[in-house]
C-alpha atoms as a PDB file:
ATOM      1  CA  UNK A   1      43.006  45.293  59.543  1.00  0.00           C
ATOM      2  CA  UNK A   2      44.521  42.412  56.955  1.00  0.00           C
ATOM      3  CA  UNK A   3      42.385  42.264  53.285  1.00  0.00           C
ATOM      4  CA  UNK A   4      41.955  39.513  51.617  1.00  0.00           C
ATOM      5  CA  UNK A   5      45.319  39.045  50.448  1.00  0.00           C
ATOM      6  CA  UNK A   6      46.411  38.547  54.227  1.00  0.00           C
ATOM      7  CA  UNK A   7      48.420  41.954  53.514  1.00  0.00           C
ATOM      8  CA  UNK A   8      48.684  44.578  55.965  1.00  0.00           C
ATOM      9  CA  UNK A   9      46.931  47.532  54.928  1.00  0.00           C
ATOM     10  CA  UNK A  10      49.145  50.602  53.813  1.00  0.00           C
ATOM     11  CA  UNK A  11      48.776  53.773  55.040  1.00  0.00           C
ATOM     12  CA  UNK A  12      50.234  57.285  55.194  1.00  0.00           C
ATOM     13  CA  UNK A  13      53.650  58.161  56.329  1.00  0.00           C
ATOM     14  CA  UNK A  14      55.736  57.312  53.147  1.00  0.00           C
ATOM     15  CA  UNK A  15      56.472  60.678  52.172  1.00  0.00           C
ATOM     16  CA  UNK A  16      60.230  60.930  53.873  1.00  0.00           C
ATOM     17  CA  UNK A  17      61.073  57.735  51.532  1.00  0.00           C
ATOM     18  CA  UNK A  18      59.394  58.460  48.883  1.00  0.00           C
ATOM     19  CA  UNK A  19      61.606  61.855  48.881  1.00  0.00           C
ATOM     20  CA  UNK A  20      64.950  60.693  49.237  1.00  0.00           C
ATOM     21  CA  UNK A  21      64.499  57.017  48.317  1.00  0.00           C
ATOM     22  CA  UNK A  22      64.778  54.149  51.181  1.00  0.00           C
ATOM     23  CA  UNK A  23      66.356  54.751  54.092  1.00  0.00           C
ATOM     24  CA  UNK A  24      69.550  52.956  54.994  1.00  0.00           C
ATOM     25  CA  UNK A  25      68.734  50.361  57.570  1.00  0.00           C
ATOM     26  CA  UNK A  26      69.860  50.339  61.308  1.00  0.00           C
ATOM     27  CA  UNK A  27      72.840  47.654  62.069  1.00  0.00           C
ATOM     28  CA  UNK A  28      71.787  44.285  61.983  1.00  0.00           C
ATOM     29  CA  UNK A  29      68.216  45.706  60.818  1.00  0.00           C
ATOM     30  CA  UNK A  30      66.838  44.026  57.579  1.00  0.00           C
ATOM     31  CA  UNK A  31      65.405  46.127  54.756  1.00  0.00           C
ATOM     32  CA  UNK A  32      61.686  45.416  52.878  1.00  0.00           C
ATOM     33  CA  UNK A  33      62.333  45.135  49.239  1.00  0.00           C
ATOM     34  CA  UNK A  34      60.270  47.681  47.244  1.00  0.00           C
ATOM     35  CA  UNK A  35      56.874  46.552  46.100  1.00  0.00           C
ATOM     36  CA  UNK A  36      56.620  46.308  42.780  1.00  0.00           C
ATOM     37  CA  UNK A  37      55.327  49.054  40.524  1.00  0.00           C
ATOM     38  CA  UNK A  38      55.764  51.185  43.711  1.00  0.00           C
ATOM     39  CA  UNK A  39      56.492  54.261  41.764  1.00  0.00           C
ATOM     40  CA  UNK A  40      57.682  56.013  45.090  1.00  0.00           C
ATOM     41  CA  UNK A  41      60.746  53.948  45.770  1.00  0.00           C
ATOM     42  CA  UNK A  42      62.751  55.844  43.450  1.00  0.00           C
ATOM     43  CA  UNK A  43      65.886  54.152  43.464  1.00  0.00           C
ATOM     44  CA  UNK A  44      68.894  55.940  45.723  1.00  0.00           C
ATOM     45  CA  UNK A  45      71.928  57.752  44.175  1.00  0.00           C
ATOM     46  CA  UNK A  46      74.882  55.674  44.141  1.00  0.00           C
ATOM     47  CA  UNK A  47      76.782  58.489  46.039  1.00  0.00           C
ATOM     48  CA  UNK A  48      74.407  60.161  48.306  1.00  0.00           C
ATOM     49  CA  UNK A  49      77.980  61.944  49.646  1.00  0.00           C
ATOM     50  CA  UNK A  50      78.035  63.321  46.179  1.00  0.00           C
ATOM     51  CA  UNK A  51      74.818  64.786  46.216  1.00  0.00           C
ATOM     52  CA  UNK A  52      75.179  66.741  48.797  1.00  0.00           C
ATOM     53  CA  UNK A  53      75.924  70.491  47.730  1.00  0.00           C
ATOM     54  CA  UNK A  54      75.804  73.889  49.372  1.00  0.00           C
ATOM     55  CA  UNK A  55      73.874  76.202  46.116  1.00  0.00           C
ATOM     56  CA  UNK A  56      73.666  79.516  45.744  1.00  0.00           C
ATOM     57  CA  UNK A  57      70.025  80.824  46.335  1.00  0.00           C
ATOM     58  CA  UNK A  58      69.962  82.785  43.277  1.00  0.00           C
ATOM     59  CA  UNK A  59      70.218  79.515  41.252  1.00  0.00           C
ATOM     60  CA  UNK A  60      67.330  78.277  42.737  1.00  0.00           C
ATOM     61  CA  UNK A  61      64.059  78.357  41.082  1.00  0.00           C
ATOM     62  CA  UNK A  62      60.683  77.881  42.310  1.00  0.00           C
ATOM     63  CA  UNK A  63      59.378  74.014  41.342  1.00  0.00           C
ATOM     64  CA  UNK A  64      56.643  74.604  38.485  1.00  0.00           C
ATOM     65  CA  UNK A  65      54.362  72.215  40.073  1.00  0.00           C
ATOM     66  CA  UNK A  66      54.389  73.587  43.309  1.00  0.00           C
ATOM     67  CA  UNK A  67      50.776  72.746  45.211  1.00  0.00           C
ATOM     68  CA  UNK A  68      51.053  75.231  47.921  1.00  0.00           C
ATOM     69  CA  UNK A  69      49.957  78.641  46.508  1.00  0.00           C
ATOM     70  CA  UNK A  70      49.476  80.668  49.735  1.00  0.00           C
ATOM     71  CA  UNK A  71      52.147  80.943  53.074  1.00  0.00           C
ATOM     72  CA  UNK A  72      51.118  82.129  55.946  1.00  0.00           C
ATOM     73  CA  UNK A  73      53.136  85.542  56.985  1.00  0.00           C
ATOM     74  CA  UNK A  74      53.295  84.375  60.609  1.00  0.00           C
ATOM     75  CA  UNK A  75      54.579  81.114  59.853  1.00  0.00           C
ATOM     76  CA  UNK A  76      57.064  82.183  57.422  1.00  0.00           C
ATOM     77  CA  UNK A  77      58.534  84.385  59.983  1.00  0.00           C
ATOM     78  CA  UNK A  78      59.006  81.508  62.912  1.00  0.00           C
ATOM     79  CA  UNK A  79      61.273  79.977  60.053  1.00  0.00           C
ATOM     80  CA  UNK A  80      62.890  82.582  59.050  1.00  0.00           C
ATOM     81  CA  UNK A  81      63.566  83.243  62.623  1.00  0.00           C
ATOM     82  CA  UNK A  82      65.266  79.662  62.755  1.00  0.00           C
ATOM     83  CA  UNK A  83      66.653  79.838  60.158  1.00  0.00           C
ATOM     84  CA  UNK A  84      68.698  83.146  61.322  1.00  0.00           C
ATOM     85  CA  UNK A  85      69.324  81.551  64.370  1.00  0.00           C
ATOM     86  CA  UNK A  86      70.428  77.872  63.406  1.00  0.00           C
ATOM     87  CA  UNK A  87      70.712  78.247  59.759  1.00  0.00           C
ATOM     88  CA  UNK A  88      69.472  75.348  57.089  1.00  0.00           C
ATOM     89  CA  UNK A  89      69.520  72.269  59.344  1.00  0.00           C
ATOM     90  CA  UNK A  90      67.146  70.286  56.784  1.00  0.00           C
ATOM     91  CA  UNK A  91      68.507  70.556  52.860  1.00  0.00           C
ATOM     92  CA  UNK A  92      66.228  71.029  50.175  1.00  0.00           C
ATOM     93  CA  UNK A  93      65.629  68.674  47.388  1.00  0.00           C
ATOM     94  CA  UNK A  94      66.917  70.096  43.995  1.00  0.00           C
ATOM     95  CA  UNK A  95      67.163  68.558  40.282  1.00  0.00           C
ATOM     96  CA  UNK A  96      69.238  70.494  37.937  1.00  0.00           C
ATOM     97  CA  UNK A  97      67.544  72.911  35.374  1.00  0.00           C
ATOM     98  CA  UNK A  98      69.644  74.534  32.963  1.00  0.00           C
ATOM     99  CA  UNK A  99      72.806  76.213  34.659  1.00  0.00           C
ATOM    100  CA  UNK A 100      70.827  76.496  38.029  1.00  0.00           C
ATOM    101  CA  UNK A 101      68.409  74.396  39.967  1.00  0.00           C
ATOM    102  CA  UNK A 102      64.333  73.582  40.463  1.00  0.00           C
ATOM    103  CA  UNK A 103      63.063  73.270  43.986  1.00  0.00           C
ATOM    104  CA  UNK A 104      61.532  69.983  44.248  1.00  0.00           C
ATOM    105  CA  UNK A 105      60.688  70.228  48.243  1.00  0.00           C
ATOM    106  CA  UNK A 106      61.671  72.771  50.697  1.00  0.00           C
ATOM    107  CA  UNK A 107      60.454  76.510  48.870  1.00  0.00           C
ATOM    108  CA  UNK A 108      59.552  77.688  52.354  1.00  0.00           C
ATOM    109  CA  UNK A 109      63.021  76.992  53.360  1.00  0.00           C
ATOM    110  CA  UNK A 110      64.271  78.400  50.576  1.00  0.00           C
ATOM    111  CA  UNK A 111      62.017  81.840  51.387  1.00  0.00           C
ATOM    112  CA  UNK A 112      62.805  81.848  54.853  1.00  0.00           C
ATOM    113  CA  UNK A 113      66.955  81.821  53.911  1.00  0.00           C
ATOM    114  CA  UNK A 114      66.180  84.621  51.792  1.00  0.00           C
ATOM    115  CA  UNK A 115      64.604  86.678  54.469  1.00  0.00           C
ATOM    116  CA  UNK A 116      67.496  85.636  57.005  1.00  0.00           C
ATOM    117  CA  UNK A 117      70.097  87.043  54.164  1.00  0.00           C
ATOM    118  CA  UNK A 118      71.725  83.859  53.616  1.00  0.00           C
ATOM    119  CA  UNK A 119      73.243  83.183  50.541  1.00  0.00           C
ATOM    120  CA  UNK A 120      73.652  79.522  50.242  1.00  0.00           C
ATOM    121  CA  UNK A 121      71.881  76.421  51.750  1.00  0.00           C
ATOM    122  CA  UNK A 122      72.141  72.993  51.662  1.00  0.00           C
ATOM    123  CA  UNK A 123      70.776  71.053  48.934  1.00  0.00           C
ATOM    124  CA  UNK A 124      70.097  67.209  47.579  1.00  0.00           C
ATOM    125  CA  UNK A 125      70.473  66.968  44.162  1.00  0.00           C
ATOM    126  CA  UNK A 126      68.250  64.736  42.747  1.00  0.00           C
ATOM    127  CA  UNK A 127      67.668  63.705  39.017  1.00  0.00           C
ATOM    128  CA  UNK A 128      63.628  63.932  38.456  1.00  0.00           C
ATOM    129  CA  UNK A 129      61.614  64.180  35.519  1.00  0.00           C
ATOM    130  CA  UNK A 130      58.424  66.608  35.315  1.00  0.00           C
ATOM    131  CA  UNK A 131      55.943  63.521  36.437  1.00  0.00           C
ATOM    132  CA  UNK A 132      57.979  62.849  39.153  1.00  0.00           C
ATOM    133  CA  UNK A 133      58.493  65.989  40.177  1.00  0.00           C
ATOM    134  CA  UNK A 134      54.777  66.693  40.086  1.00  0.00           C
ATOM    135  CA  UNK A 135      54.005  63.613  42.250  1.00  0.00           C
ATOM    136  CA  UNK A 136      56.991  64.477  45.076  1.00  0.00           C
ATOM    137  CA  UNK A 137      56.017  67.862  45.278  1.00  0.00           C
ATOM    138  CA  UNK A 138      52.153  66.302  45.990  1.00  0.00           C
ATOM    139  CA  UNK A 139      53.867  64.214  48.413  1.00  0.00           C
ATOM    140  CA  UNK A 140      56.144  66.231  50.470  1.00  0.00           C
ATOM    141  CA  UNK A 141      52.992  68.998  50.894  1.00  0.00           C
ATOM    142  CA  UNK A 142      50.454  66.531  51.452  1.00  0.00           C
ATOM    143  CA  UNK A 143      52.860  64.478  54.402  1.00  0.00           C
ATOM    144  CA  UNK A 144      55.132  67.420  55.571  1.00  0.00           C
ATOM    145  CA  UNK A 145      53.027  70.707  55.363  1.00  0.00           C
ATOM    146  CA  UNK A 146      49.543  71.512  55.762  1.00  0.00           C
ATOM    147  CA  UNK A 147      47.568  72.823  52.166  1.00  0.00           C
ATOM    148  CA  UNK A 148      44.766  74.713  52.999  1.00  0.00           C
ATOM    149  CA  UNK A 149      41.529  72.776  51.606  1.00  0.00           C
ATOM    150  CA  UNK A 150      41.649  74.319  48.188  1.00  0.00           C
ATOM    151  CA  UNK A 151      44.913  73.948  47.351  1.00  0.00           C
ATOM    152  CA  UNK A 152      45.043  70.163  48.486  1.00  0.00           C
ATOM    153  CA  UNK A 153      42.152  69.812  45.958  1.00  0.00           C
ATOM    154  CA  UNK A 154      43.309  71.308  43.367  1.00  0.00           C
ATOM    155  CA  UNK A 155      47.119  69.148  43.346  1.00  0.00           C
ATOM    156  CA  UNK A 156      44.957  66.406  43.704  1.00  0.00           C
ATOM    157  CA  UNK A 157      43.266  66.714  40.628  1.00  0.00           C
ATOM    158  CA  UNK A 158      45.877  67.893  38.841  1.00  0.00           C
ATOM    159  CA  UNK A 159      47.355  64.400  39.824  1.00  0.00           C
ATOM    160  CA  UNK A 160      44.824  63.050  38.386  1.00  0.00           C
ATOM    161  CA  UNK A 161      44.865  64.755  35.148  1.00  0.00           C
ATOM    162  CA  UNK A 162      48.372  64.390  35.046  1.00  0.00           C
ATOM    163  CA  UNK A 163      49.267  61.040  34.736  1.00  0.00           C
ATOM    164  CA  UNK A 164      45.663  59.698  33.816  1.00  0.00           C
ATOM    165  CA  UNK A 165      44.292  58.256  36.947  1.00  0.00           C
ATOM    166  CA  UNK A 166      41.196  56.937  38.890  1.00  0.00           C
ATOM    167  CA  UNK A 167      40.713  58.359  42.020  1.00  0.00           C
ATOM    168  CA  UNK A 168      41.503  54.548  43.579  1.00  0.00           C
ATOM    169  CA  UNK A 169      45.007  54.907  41.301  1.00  0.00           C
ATOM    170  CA  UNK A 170      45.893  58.067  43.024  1.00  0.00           C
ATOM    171  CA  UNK A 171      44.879  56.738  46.435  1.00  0.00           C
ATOM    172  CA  UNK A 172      47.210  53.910  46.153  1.00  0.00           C
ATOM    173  CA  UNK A 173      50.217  56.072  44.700  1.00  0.00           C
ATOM    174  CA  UNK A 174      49.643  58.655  47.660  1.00  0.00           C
ATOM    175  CA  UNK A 175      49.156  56.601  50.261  1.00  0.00           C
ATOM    176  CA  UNK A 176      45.911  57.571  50.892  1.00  0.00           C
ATOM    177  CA  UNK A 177      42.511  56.710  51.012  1.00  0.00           C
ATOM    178  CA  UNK A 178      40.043  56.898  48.343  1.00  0.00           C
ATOM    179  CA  UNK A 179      37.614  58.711  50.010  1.00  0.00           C
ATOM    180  CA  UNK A 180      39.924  61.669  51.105  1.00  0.00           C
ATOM    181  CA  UNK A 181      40.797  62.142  47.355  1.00  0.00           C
ATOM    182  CA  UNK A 182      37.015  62.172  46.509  1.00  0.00           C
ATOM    183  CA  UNK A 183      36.316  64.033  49.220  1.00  0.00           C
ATOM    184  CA  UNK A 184      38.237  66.877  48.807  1.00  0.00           C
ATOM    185  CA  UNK A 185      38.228  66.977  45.120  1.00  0.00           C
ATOM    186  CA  UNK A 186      34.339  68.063  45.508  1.00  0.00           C
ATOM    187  CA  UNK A 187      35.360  70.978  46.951  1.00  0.00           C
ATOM    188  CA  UNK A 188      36.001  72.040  43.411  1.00  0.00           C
ATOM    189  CA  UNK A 189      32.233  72.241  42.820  1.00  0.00           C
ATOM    190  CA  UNK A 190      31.524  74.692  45.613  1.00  0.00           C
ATOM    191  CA  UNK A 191      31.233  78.563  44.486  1.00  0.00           C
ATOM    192  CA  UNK A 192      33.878  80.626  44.307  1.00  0.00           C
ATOM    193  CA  UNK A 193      32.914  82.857  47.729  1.00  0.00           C
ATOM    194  CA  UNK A 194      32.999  79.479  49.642  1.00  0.00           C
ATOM    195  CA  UNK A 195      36.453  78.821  48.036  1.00  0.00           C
ATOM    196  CA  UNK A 196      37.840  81.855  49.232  1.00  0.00           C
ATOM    197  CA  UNK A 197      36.876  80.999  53.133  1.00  0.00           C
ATOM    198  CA  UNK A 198      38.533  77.698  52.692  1.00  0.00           C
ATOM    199  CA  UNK A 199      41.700  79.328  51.529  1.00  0.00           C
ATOM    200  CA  UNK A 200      41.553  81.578  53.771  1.00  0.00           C
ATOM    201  CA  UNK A 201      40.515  79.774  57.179  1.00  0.00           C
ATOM    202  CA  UNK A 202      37.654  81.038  57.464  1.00  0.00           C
ATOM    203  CA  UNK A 203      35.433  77.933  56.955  1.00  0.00           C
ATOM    204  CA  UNK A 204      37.343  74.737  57.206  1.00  0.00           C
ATOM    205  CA  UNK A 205      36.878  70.925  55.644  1.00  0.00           C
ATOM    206  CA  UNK A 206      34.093  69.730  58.078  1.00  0.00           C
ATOM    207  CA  UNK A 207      32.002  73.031  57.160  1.00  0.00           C
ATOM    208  CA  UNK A 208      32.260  72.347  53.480  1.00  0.00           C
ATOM    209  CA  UNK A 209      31.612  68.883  53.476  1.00  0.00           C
ATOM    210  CA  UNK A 210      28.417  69.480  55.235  1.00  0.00           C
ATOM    211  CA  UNK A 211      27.357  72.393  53.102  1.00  0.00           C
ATOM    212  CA  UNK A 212      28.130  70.473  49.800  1.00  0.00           C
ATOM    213  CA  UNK A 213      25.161  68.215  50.796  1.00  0.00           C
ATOM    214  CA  UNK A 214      22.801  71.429  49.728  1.00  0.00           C
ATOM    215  CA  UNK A 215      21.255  70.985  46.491  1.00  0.00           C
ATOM    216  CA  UNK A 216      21.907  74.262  44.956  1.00  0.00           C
ATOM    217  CA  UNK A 217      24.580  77.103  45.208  1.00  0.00           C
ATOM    218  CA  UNK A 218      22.181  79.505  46.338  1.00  0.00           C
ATOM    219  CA  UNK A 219      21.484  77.350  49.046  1.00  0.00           C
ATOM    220  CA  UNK A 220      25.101  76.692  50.018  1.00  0.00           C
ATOM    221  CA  UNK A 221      26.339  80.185  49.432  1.00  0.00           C
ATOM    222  CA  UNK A 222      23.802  81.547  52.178  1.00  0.00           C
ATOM    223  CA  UNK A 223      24.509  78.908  54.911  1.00  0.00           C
ATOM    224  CA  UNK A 224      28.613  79.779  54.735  1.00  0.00           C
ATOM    225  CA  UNK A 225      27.447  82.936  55.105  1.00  0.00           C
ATOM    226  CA  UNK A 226      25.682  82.315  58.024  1.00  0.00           C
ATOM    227  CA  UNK A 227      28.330  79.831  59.365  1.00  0.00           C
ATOM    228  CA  UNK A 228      30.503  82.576  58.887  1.00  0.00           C
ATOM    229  CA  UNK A 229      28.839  85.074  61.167  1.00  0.00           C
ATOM    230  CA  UNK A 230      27.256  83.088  63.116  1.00  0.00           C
ATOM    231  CA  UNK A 231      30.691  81.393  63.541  1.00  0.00           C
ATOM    232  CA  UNK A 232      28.728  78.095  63.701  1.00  0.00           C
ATOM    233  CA  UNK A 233      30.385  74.845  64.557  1.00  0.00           C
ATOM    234  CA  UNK A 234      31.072  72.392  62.083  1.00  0.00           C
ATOM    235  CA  UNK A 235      28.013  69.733  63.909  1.00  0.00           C
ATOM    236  CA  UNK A 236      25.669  73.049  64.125  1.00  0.00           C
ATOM    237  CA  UNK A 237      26.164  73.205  60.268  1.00  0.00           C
ATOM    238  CA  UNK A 238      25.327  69.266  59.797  1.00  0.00           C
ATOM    239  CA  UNK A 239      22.722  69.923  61.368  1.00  0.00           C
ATOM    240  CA  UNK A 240      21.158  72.673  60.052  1.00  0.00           C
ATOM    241  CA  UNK A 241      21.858  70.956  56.509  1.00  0.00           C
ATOM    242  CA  UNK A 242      19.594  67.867  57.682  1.00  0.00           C
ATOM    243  CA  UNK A 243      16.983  70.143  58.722  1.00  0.00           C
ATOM    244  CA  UNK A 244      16.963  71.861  54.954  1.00  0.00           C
ATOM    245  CA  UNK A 245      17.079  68.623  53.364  1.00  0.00           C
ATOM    246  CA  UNK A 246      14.639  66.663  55.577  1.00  0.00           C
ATOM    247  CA  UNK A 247      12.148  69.451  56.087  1.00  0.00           C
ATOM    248  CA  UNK A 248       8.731  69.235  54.790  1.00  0.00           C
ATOM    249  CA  UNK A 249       7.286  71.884  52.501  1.00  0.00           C
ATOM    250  CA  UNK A 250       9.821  74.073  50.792  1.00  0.00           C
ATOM    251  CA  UNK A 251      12.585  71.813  51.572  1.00  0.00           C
ATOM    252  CA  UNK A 252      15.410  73.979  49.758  1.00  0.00           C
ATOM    253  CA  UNK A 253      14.735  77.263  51.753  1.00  0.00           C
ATOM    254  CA  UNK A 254      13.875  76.113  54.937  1.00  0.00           C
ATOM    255  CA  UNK A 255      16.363  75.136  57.689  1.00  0.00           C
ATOM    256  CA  UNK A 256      15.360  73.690  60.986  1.00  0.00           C
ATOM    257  CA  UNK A 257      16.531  73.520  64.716  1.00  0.00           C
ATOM    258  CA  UNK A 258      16.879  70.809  65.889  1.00  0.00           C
ATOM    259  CA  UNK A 259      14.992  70.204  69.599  1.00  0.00           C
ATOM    260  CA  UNK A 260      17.509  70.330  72.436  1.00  0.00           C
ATOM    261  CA  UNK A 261      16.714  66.586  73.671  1.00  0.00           C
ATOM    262  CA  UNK A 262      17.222  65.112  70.259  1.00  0.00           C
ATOM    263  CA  UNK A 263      21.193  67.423  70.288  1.00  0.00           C
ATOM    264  CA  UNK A 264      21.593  65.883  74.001  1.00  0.00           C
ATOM    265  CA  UNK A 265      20.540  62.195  72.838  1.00  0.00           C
ATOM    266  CA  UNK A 266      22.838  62.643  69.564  1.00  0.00           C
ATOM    267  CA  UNK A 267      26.145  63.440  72.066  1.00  0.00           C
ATOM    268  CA  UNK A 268      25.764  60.956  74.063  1.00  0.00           C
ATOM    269  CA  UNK A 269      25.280  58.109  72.097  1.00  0.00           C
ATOM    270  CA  UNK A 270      28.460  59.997  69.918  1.00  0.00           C
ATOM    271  CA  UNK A 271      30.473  59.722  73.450  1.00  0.00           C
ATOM    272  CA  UNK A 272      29.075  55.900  73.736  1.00  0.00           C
ATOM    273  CA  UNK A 273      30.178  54.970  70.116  1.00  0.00           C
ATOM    274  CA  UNK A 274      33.119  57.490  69.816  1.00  0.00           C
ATOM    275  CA  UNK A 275      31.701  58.669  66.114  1.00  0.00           C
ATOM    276  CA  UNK A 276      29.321  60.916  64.813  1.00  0.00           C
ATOM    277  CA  UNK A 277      25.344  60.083  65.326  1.00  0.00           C
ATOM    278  CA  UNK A 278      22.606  61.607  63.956  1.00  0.00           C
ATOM    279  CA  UNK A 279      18.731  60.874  64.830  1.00  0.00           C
ATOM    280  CA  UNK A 280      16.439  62.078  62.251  1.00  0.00           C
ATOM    281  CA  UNK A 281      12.705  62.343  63.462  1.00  0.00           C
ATOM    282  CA  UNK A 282       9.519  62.457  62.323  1.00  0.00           C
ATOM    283  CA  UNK A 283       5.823  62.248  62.965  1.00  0.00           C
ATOM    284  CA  UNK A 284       6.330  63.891  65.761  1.00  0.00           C
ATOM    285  CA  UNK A 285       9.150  62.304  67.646  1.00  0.00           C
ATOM    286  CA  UNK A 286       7.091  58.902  67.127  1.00  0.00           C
ATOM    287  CA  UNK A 287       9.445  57.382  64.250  1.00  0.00           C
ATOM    288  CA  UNK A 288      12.763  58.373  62.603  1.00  0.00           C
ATOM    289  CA  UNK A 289      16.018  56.763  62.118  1.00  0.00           C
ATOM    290  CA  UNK A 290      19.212  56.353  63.933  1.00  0.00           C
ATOM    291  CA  UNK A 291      22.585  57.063  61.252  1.00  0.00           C
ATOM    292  CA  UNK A 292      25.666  55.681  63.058  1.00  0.00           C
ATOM    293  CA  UNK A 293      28.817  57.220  60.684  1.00  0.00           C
ATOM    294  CA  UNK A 294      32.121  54.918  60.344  1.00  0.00           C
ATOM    295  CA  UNK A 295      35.299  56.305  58.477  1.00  0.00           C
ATOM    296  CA  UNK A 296      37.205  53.135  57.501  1.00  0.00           C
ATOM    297  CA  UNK A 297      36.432  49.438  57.520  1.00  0.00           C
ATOM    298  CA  UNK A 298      38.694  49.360  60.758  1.00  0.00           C
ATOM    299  CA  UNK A 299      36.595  51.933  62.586  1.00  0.00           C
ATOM    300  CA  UNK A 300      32.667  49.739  61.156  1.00  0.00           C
ATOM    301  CA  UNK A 301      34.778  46.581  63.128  1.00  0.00           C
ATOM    302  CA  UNK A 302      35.435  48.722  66.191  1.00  0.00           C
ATOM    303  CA  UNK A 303      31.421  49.837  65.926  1.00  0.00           C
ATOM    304  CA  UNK A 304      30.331  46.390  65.448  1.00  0.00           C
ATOM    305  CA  UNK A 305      32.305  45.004  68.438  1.00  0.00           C
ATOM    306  CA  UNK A 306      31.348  47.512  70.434  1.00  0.00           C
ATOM    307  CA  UNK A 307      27.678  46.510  69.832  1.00  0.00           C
ATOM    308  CA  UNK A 308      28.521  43.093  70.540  1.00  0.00           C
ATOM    309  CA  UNK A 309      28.099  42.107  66.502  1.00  0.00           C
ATOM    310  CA  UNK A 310      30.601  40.004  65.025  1.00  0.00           C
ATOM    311  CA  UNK A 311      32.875  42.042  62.191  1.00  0.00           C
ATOM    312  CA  UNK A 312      31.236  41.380  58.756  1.00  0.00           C
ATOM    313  CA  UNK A 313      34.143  40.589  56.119  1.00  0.00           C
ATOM    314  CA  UNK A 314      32.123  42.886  53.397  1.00  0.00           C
ATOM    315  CA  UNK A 315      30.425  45.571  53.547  1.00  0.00           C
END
């Protein structure tokens, strides 16, 4: 979709530039100028040749501002594995700290060496200060390596709090939407047991955006619980969250089924549409409302067309 402007919209997939700075055009290829105030296109060392250094892994330090907290044992050891095999193919991105270096991306690399008993790998040098090491670090986990939910939200608001930011700021630094920011920064809210099943895969995003909607932590604390051992789908929690909200009488305790025809009409206007739809219902079947979900201006265009509407410029 074009805004306003008549710009193209930008969207994710500038992390590999905004690590080691523009990437030298193909022959006879010509190159975008950086945008300004485009605080990713850092510009490129004069000598990239130069840069280029085999270190020892006992001058390398963890990076400070590291957003991944956890690794995953079984993951670590595919890499490791690699590495054994074909050593460091990918170098690491280094700035100098004192007499040895900070990892600015690449610490799993840098574990898995050390498992494989290497004693050197390849390394970028790069010059960085702490802001932009912060914001790399963000932006090689976010674009290069999965976070688990909780640790995503966390280096996003400490982006945030770092350099002073709206969420809209951020989004446009990151290459990302608002929303997602927003969205996973709530996570923060939720109590600490639900944390703990996000870090540790036992719940994921769609469960916890659901169960956010819940009005009190009691409430939210005893529906991961059931999601947990029930091990209930991520729709089977949406729903049962409607059915808490939009129940009559004790509205906060009491979660509803919802009736087998209404789940059957819901997935097949969802297959129709290609998006999430919910029907709400009342007096008895005999009234209720319709809630067709849209992700992205793009995707309320694709709706609208698809219901034979014309796309509406604002929404």
């Amino acid at each position: 979709m074009v805004d306003k402007a008549g710009q193209q919209r930008r969207h994710l997939g500038r992390g590999l530039e905004a690590l080691v700075g523009p990437i030298t055009k193909l022959a006879g290829q010509k190159t975008q100028p950086p945008e300004a105030g485009d605080s990713h296109n850092f510009p490129p060392d004069k000598d990239l040749q130069s840069s280029m250094r085999q270190i020892s892994l006992n001058s390398v330090k963890p990076n400070p501002y590291q957003a991944r907290q956890s690794y995953k044992d079984e993951d670590l050891a595919d890499l490791t594995d690699s590495v054994r095999t074909s050593g460091v193919i990918q170098p690491i991105l280094v700035r100098e700290a004192g007499t040895g270096y900070e990892v600015i991306a690449g610490q799993r690399r840098v574990m898995a060496a050390k498992l494989a008993g290497l004693d050197e790998v390849p390394a970028l040098v790069r010059g960085a200060d702490d802001a932009e090491m912060l914001e790399l670090a963000l932006v090689e986990n976010i674009h290069r390596t999965d976070l688990n939910p909780i640790e995503r939200a966390a280096a996003y608001k400490n982006f945030l709090n770092s350099f002073s930011l709206t969420q809209t700021e951020a989004a446009v630094r990151l290459g990302e939407d608002r929303s997602v920011i927003a969205n996973y920064i709530r996570l923060l809210d939720l109590p600490d047991q639900i944390k703990r099943m996000l870090t540790d895969g036992s719940l994921n995003m769609g469960h916890a955006r659901a169960i956010l909607a819940l009005p009190t932590d009691d409430l939210r604390s005893k529906l991961a619980n059931r999601a947990l051992a029930g091990r209930l789908s991520v729709r089977e929690v949406e729903r049962l969250v409607r059915r808490a909200i939009a129940g009559s009488g004790d509205a906060k305790t009491r979660i509803v089924e919802t009736p087998p025809h209404i789940i059957d009409l819901e997935k097949r206007l969802a297959d129709l549409l290609g998006t999430k739809v919910t029907i709400n219902t009342r007096k008895r079947g005999r009234r209720g409302r319709i809630i067709i979900d849209f992700y992205s201006l793009d995707e309320f265009d694709r709706l609208a067309e698809k219901m034979g509407l014309s796309p509406v410029e604002n929404v």
